[in-house]
Protein backbone atom coordinates (compact mmCIF):
# COMPACT_ATOMS: atom_id res chain seq x y z
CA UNK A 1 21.90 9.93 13.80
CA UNK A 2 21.23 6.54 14.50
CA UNK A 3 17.56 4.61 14.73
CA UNK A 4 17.21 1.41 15.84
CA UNK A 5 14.74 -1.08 13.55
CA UNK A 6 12.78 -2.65 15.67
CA UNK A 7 10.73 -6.00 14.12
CA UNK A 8 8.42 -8.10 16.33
CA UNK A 9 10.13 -7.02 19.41
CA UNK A 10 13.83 -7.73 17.99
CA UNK A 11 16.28 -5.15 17.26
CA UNK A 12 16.74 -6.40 13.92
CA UNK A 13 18.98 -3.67 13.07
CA UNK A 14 20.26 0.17 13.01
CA UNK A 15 19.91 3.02 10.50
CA UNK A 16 23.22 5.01 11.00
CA UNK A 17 24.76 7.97 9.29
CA UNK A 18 22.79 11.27 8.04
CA UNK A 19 20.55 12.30 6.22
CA UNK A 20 22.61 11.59 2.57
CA UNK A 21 24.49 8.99 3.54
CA UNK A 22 22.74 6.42 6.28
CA UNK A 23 22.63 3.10 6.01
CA UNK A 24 20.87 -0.08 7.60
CA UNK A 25 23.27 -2.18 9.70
CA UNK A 26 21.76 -5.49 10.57
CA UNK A 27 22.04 -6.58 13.97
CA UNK A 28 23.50 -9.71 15.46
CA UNK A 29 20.32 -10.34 17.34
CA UNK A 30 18.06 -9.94 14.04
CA UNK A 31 20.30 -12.33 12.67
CA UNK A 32 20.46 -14.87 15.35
CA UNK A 33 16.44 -15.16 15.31
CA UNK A 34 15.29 -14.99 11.59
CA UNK A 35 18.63 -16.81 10.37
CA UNK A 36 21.36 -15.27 7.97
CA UNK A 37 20.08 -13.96 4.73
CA UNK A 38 16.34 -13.85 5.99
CA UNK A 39 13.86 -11.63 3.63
CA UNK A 40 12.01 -11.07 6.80
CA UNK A 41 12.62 -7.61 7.04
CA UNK A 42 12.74 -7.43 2.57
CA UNK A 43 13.60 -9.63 0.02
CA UNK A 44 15.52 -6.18 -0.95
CA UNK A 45 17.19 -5.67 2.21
CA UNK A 46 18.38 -9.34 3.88
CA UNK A 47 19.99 -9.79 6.84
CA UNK A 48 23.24 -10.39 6.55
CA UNK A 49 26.13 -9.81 8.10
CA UNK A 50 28.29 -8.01 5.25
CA UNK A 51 26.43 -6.07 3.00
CA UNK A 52 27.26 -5.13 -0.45
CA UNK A 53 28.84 -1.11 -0.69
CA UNK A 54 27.03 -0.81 -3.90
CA UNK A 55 23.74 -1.65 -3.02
CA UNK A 56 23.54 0.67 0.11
CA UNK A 57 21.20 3.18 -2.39
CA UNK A 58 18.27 0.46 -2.51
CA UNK A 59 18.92 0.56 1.49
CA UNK A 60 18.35 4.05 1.24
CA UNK A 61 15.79 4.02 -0.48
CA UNK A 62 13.82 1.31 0.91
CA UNK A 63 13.55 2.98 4.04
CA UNK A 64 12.64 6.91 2.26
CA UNK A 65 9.44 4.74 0.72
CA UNK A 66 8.02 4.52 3.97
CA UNK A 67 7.31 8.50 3.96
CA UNK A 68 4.10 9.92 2.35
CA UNK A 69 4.11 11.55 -1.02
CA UNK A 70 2.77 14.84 -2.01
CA UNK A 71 0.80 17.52 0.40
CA UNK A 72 0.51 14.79 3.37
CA UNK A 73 4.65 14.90 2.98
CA UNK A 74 4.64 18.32 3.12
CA UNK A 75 2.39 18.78 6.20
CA UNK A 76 4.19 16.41 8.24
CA UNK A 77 7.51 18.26 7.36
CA UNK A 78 5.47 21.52 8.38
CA UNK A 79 3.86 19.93 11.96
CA UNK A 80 7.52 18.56 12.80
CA UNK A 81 9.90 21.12 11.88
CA UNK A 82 12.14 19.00 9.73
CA UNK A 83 13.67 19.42 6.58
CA UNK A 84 12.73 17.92 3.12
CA UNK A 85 15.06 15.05 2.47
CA UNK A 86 15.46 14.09 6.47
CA UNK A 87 14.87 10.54 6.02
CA UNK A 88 16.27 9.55 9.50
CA UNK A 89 14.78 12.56 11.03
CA UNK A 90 11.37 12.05 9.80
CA UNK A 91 11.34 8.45 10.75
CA UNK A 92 13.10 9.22 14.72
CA UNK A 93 9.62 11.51 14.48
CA UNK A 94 7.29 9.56 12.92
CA UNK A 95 8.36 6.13 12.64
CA UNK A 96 6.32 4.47 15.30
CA UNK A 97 3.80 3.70 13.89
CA UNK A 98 4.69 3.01 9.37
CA UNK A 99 3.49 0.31 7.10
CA UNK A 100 4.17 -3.14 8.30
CA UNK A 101 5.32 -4.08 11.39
CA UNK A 102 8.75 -1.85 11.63
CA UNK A 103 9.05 0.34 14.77
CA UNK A 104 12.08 3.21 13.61
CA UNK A 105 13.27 4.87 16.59
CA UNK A 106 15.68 7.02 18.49
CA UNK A 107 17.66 4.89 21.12
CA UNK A 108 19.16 8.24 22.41
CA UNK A 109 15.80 10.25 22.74
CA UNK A 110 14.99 10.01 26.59
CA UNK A 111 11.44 10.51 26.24
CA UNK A 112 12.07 6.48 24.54
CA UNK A 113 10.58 4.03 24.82
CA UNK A 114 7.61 5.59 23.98
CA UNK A 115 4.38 4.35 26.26
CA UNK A 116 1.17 3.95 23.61
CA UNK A 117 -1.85 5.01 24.55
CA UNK A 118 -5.23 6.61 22.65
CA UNK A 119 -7.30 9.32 22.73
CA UNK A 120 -11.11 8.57 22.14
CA UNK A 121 -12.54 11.02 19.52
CA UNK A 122 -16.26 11.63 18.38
CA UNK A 123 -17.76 11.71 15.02
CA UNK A 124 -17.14 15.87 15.22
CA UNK A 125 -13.56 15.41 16.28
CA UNK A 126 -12.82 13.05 13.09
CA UNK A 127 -14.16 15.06 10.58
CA UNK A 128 -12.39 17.67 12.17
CA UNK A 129 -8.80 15.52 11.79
CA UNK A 130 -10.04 14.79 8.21
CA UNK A 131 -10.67 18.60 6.98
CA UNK A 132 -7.66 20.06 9.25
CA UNK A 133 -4.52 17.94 7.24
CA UNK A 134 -2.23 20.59 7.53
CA UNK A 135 -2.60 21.05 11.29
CA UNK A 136 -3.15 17.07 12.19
CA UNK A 137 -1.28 15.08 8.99
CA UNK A 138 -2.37 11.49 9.37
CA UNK A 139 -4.55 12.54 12.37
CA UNK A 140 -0.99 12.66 14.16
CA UNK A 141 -0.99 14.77 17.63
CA UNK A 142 1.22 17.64 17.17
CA UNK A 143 3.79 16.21 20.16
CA UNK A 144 2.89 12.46 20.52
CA UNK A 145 1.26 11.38 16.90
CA UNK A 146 3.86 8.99 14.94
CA UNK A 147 2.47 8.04 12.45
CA UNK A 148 3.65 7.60 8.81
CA UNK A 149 1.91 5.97 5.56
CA UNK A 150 2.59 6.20 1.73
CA UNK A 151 0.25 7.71 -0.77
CA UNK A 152 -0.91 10.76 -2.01
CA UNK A 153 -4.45 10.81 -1.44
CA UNK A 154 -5.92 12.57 1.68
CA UNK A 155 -6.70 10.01 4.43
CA UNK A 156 -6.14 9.93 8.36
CA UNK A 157 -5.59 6.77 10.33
CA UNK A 158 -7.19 5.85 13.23
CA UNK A 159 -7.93 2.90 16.07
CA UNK A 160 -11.24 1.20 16.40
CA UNK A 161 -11.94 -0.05 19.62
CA UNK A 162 -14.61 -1.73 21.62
CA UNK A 163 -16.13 1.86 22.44
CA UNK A 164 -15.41 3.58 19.06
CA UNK A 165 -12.80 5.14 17.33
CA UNK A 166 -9.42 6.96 19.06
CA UNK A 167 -6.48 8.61 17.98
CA UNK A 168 -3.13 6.79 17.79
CA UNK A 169 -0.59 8.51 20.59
CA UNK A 170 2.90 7.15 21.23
CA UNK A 171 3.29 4.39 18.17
CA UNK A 172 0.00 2.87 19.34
CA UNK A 173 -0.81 0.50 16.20
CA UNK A 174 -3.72 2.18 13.97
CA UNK A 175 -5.56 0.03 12.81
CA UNK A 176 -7.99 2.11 9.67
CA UNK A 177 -7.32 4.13 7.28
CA UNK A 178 -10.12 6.50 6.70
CA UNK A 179 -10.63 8.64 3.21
CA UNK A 180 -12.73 11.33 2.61
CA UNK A 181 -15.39 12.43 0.26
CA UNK A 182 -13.26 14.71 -1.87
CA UNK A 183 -15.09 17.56 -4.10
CA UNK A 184 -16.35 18.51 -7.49
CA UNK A 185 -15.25 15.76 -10.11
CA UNK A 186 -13.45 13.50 -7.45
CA UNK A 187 -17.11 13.39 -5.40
CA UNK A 188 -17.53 9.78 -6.44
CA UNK A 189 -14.00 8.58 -5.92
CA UNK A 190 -14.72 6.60 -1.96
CA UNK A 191 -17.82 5.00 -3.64
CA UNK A 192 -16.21 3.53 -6.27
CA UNK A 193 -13.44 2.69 -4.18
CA UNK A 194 -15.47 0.65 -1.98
CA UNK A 195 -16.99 -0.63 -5.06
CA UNK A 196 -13.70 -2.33 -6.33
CA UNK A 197 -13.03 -3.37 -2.51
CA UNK A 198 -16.03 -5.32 -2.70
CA UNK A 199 -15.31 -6.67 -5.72
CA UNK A 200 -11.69 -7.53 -4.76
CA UNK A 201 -13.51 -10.02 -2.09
CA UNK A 202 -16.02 -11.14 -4.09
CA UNK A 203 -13.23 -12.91 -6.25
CA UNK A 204 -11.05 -13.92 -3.00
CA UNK A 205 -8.43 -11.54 -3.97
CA UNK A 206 -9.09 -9.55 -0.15
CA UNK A 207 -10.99 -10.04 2.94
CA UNK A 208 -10.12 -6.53 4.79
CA UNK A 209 -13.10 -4.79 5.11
CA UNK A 210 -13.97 -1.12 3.38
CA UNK A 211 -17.25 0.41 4.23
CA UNK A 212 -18.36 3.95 4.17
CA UNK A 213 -19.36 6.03 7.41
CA UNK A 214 -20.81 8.98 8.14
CA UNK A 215 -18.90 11.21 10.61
CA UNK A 216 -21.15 14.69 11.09
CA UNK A 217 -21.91 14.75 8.02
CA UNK A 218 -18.89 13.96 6.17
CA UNK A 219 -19.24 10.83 3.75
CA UNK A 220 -15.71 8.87 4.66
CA UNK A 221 -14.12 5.53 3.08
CA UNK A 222 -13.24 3.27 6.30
CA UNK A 223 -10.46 0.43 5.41
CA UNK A 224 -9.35 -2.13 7.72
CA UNK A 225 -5.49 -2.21 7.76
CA UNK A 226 -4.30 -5.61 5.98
CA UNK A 227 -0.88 -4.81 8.21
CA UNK A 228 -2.79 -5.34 11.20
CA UNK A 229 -4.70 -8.38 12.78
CA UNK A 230 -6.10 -8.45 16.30
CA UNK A 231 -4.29 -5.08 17.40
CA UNK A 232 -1.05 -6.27 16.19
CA UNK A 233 1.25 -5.35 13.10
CA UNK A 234 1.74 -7.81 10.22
CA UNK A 235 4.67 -6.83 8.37
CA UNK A 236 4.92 -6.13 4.71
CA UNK A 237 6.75 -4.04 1.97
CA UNK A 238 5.50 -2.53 -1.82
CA UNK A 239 7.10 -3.81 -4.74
CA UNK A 240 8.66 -0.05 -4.83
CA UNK A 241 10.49 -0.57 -1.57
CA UNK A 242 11.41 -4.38 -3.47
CA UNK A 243 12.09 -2.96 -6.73
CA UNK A 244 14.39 -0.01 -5.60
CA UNK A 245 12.08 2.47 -7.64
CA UNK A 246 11.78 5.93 -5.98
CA UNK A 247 8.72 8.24 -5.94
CA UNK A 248 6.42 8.12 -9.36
CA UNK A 249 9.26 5.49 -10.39
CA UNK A 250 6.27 3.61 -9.16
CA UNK A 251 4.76 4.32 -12.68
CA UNK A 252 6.75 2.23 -15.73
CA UNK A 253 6.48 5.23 -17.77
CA UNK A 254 8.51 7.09 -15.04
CA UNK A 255 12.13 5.32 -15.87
CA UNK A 256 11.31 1.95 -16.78
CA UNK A 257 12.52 0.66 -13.07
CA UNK A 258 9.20 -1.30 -12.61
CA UNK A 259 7.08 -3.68 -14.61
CA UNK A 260 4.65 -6.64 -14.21
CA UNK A 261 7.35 -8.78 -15.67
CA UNK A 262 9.37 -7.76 -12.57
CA UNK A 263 7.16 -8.11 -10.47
CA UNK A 264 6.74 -11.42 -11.55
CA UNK A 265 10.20 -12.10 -11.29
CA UNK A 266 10.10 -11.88 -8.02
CA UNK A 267 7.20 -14.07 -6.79
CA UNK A 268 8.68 -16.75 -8.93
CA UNK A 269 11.87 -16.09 -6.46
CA UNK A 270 10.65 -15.41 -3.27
CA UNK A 271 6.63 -16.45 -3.36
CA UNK A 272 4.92 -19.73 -3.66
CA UNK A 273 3.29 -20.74 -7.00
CA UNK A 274 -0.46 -19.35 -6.76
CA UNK A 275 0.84 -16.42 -5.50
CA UNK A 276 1.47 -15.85 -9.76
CA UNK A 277 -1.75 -16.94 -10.15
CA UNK A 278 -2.92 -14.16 -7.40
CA UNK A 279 -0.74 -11.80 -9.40
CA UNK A 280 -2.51 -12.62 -12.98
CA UNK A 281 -6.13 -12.51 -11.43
CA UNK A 282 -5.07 -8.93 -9.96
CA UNK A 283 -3.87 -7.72 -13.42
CA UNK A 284 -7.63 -9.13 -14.61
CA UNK A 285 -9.20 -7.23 -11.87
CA UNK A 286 -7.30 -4.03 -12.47
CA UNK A 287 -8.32 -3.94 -15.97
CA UNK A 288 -11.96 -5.28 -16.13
CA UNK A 289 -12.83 -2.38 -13.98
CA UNK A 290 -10.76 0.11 -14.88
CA UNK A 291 -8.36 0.66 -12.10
CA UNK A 292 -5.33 2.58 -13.98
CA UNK A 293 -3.45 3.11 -10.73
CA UNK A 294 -2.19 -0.96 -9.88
CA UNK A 295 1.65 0.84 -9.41
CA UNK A 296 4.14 -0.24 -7.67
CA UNK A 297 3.04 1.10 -4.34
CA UNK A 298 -0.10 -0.51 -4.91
CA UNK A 299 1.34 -3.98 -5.12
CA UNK A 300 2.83 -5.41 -1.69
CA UNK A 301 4.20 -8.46 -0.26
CA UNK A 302 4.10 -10.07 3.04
CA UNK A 303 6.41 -11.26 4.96
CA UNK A 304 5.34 -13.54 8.18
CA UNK A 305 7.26 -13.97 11.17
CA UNK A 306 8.10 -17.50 9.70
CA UNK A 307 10.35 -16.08 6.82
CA UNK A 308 7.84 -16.97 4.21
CA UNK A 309 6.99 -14.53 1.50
CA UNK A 310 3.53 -14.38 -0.03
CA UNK A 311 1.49 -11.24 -2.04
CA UNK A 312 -0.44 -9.15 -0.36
CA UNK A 313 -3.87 -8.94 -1.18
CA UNK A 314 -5.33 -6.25 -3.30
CA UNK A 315 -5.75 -2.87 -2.12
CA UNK A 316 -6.26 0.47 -3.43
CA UNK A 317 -8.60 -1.12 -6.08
CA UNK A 318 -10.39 1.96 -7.78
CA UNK A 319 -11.85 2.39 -10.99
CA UNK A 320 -11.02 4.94 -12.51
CA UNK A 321 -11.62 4.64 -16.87
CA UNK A 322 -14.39 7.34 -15.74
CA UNK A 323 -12.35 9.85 -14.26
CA UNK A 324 -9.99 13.13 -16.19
CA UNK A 325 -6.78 11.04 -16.12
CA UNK A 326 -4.38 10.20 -19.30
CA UNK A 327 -6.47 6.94 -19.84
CA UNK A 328 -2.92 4.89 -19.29
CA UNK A 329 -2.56 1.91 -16.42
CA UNK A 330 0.62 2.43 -14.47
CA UNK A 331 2.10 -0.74 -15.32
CA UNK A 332 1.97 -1.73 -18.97
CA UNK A 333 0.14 -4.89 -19.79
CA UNK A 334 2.11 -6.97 -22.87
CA UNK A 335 3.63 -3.42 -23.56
CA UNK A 336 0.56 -1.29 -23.81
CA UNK A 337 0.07 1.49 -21.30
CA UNK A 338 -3.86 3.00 -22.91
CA UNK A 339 -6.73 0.91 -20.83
CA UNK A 340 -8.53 1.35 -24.11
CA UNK A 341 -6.39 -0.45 -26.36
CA UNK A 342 -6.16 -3.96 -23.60
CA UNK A 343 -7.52 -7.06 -24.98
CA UNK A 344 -8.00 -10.20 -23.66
CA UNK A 345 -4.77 -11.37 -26.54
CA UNK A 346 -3.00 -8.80 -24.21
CA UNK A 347 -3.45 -10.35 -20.84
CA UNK A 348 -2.75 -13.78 -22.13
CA UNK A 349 0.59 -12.82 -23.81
CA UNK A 350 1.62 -11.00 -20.44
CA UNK A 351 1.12 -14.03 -18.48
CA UNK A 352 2.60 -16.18 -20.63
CA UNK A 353 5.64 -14.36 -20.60
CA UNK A 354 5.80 -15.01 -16.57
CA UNK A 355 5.49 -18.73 -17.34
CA UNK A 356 2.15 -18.84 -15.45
CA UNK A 357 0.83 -22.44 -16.39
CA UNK A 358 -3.20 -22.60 -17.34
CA UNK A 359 -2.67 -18.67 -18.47
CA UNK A 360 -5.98 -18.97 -20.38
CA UNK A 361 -7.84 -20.74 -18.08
CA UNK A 362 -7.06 -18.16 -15.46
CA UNK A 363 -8.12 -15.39 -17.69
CA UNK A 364 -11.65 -16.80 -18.45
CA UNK A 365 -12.06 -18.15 -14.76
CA UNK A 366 -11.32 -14.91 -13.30
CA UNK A 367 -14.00 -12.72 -15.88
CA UNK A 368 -16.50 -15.45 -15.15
CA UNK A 369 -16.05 -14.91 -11.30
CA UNK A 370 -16.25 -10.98 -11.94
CA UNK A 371 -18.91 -10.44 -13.77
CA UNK A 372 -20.59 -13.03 -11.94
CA UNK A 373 -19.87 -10.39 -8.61
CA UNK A 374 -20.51 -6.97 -10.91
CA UNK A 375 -23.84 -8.81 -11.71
CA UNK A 376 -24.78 -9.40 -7.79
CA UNK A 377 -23.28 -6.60 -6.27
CA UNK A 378 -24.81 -2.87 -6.81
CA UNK A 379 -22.28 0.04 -6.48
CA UNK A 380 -23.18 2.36 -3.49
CA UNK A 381 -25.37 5.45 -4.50
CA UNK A 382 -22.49 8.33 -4.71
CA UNK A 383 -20.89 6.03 -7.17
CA UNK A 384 -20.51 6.66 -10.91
CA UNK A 385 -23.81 6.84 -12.39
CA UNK A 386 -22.85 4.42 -15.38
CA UNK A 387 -19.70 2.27 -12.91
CA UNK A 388 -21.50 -0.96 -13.06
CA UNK A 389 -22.33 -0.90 -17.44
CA UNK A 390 -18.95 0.05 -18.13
CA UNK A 391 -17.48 -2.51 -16.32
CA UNK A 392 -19.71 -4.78 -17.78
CA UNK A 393 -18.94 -3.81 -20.96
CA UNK A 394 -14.66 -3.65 -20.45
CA UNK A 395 -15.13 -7.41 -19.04
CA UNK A 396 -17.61 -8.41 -22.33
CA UNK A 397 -14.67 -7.00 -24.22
CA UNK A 398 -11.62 -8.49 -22.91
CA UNK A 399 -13.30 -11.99 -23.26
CA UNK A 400 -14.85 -11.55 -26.73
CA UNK A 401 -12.09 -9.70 -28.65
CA UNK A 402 -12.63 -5.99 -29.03
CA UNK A 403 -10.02 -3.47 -27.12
């Protein structure tokens, strides 16, 4: 098979081979516009025009982390036809419309290039796309949907436009993602999503919007993309598709492949300096609330038209130190994994390791500015009952002493 890789309107290269065996070859043309060696596409994957043998595995695998994980996988494998494992197939199908601004598709389909378009839906209709995930995965049409995003959790994506919302036909750009209320001990999990959302902007570590809607009925978390501004895709890649881990490699624990330190690493390479600082305040964030999930999937970077490389802001931000889970954050902090046992001796250790200047001064800076915003802002009712003490209490901690 072979997909071309499409990147602001440039061919910037090809994805040729099958399913075991592809590879990216970058184009002249890519070359020629974002220079030799450019991290546009990924400071993983440069464009060059020799590529090493032996690192055509990260290639691989750069390109298989743009695929869902889990049921939403499975679905789309189901709604297509393909098999498990497909990674060119599943991209020639779905890879229209993926995180960032890549366009993945199949220069020898004749029904390409593929004309966008939408089709408005009502409030019924999208809590219909959000119940039905095995027969519309990702809200994607069964013929012209091409959509593909990573994570496990149930969500569709959808446009907003002047009239309302519409599904994405043809590689049209979504622009939300929406979540839904999920059941039983999960109920409160959009709430305090949008809880640490707001929180993540209260500190200037976002600016997307997250809100939750009502669509007949159905209580749903509504995100603005952060890959998309005015209609159009801003690329970016997660520190799993820059880190070469695969699948729950995303957790530490899972292989050692990823760790703060490496991610680190690689804003000191690629990133300007307060993008470390960015990094740090995140890692406050993360554990003053209780978000356990910050993996690598959940960390991104992105990469302008320009060739510059900066962090992405923070997304997914949920606390979770409430919830049945192993009580462990995803990427150890100064080499402990148990939220529980994080002190504020922790985070400055970790830091200092990175050689982030002023490490202390970001740590109490950052709690000041958070529970400053936990203070002010009131978790949505449908949140956990006890969200906003508890994070009170792990931000009291983590400046005073205690674990």
């Amino acid at each position: 098979m072979l997909l071309a890789v499409e990147l602001h309107g440039t061919i910037v290269g090809t994805l040729e081979g099958d399913a075991q065996s592809f590879d990216f070859i970058p184009s002249t043309e890519g070359i020629e516009r974002f220079g030799a060696n450019s991290p546009v596409l990924s400071v993983a994957v440069p464009l060059v025009a020799r590529q090493r043998r032996d690192q055509s595995g990260r290639r691989r695998n750069w390109f298989a982390e743009l695929l869902p994980e889990g049921d939403q996988h499975d679905y789309m494998l189901q709604q297509s036809g393909l098999r498990a494992g497909d990674t060119p197939g599943f991209l020639a199908r779905y890879g229209r419309d993926v995180a960032g601004a890549l366009q993945l598709w199949d220069p020898g389909d004749p029904t390409e290039p593929k004309t966008p378009s939408l089709k408005p839906v009502s409030p019924a209709e999208i809590r219909g796309l959000l119940e039905d995930p095995i027969g519309s995965p990702l809200a994607n049409a069964p013929d012209t949907g091409k959509s593909s995003l990573g994570g496990v959790q149930p969500k569709i994506v959808l446009v907003r436009t002047g009239e309302g919302w519409a599904q994405a036909l043809g590689g049209y750009p979504s622009t939300h993602i929406l979540k839904p209320q999920l059941k039983d001990d999960k109920a409160t999990v959009i709430f305090d999503e949008e809880y640490g959302s707001r929180l993540a902007r209260r500190i200037g570590l976002a600016s997307f919007a997250t809100r939750i809607e009502d669509f007949d009925g159905l209580a749903t978390l509504v995100i603005e993309r952060y890959d998309r501004a005015g209609g159009r895709r801003v690329h970016q890649e997660d520190f799993s598709q820059a880190l070469g881990a695969r699948g729950n490699q995303k957790y530490q624990e899972m292989g050692g492949v990823v760790s703060l330190p490496r991610v680190a690493e690689t804003l000191v390479r690629h990133a300007p300096e307060q993008d470390l600082v960015a990094l740090a305040r995140m890692v406050i964030l993360a554990v003053g609330i209780g978000n356990l999930d910050m993996h690598t999937k959940n960390i991104g970077l992105l990469h302008p038209t320009d060739g510059q490389v900066r962090l992405a802001p923070a997304y997914d931000v949920v606390p979770q130190a409430h919830m049945r889970n192993d009580g462990k954050l995803a990427l150890a902090v100064n080499g402990k994994y148990r939220h529980a046992d994080i002190t504020g001796d922790d985070l400055l250790a970790e830091f200092t390791s990175w050689g982030l200047r002023r490490a202390a001064a970001v740590i109490g800076d950052t709690l000041d500015q958070l529970e400053e915003a936990v203070k002010e802002e009131a978790p949505l009712e449908g949140s956990f009952p006890a969200l906003r003490e508890q994070i009170l209490v792990f931000i009291a901690n983590l400046r005073d002493g205690p674990a």
